[in-house]
N, C-alpha and C. Protein backbone atom coordinates (compact mmCIF):
# COMPACT_ATOMS: atom_id res chain seq x y z
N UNK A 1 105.16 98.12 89.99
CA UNK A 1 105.58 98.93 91.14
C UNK A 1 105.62 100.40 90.73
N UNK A 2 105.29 101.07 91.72
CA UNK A 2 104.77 102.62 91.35
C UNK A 2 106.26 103.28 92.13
N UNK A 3 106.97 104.31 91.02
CA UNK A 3 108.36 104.76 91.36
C UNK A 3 108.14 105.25 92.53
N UNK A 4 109.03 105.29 93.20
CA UNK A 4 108.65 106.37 94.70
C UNK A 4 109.00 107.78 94.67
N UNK A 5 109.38 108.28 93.75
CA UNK A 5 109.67 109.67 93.35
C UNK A 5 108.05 110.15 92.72
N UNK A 6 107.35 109.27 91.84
CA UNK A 6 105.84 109.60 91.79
C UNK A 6 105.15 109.90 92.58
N UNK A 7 105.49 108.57 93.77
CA UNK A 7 104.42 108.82 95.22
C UNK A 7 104.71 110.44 95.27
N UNK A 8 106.15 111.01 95.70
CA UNK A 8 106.23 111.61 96.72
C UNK A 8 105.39 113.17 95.67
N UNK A 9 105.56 113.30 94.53
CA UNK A 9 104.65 114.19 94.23
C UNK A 9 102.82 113.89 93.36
N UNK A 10 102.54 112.54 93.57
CA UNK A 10 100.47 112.78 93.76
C UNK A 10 100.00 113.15 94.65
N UNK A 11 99.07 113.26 94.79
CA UNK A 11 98.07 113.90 95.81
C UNK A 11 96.35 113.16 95.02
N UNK A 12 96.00 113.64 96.07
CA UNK A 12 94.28 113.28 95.71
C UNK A 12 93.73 114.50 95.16
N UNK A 13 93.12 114.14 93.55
CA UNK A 13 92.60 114.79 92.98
C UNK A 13 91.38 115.53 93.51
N UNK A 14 90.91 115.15 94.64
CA UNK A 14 89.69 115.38 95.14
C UNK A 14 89.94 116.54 96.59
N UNK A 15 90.94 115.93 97.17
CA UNK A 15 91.06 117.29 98.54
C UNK A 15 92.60 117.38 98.83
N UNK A 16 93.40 117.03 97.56
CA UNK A 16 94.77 117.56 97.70
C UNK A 16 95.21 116.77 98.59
N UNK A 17 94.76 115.75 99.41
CA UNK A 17 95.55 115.43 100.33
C UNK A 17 97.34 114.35 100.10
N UNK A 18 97.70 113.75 100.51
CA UNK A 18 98.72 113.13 100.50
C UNK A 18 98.55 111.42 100.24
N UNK A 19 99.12 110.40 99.37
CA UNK A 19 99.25 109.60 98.99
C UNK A 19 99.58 108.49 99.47
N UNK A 20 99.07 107.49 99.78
CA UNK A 20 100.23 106.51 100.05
C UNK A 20 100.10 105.01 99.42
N UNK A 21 101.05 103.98 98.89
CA UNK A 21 100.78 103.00 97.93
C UNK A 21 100.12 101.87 99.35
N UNK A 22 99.17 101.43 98.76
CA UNK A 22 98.75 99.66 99.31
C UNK A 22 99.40 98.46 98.40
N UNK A 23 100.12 98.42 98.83
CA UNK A 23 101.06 97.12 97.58
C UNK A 23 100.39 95.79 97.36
N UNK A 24 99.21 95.35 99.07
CA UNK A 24 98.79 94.10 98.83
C UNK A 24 97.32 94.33 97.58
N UNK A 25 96.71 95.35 98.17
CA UNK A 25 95.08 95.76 96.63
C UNK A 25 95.76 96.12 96.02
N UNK A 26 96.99 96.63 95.46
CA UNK A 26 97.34 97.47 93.97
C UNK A 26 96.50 98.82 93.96
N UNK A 27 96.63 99.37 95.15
CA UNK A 27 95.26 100.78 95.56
C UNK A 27 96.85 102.05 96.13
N UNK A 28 95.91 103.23 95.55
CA UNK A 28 96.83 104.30 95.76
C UNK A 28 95.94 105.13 96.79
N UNK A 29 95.82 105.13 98.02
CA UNK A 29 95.02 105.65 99.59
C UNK A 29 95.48 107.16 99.75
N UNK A 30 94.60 108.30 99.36
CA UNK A 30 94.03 109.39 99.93
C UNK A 30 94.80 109.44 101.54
N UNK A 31 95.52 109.81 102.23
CA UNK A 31 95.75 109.90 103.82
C UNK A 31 94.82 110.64 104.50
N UNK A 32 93.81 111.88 103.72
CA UNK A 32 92.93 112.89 104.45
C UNK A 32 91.84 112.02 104.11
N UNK A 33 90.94 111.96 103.16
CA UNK A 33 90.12 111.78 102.67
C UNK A 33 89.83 110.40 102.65
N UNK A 34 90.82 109.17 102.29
CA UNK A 34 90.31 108.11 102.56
C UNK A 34 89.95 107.07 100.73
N UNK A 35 90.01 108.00 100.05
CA UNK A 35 89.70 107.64 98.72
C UNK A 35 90.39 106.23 98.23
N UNK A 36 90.11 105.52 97.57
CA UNK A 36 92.07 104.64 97.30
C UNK A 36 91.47 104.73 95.46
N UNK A 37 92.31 104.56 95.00
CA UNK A 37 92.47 104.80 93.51
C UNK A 37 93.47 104.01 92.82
N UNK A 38 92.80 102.95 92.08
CA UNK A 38 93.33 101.81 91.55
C UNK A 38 94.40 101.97 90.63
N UNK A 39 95.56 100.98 90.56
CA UNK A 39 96.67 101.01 89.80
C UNK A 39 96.20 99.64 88.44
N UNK A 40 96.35 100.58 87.56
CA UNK A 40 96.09 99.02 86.49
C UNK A 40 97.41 99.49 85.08
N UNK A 41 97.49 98.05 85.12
CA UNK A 41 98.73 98.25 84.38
C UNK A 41 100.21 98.83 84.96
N UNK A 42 100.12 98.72 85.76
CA UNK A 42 101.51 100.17 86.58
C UNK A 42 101.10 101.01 86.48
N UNK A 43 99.45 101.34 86.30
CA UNK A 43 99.74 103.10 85.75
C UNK A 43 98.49 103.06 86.68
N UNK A 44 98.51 105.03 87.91
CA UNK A 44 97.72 104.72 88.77
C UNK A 44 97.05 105.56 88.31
N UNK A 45 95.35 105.07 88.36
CA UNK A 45 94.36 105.81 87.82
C UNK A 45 93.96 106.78 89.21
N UNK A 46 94.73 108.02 88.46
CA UNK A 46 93.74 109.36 89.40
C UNK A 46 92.86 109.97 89.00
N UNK A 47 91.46 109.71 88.64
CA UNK A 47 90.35 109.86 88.64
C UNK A 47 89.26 110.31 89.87
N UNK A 48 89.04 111.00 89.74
CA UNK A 48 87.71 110.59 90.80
C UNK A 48 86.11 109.63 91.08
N UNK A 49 86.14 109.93 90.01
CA UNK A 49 85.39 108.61 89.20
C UNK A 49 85.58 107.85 89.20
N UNK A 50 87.06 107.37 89.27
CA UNK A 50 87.37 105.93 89.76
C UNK A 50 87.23 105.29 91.01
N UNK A 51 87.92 105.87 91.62
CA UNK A 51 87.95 106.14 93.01
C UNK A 51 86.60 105.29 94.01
N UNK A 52 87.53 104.43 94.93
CA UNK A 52 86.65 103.80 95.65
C UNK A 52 86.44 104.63 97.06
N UNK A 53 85.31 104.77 97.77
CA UNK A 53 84.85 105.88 98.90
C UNK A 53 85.63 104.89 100.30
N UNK A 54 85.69 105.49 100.93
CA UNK A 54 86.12 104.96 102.08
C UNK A 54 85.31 104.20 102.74
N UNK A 55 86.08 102.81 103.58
CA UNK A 55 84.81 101.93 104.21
C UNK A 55 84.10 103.16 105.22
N UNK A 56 83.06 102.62 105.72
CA UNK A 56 82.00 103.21 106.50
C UNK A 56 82.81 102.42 107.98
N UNK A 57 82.84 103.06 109.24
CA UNK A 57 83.09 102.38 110.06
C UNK A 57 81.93 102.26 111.48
């Protein structure tokens, strides 16, 4: 579980935007951008490179 004092200061490495946890993928979701960025180990990888693109709709 990712502290909630962490959430409230990441952001997306990519357009700054704002964070929010997906608890059921273990995914950390971009709110502007759409990015989600995987948690492994408890520890959330902010990469961009990691980073999965947003579905296509």
């Amino acid at each position: 579980m990712i502290d909630p004092k962490l959430l409230e200061i990441l952001a997306c490495p990519d357009c700054k935007g704002d964070i929010e946890l997906w608890d059921e993928k273990e995914r950390l979701v971009c709110q502007n951008c759409g990015k989600r960025y995987p948690i492994k180990d408890g520890i959330p990888i902010m990469l961009i490179e990691e980073a999965e693109l947003p579905e296509e709709k």
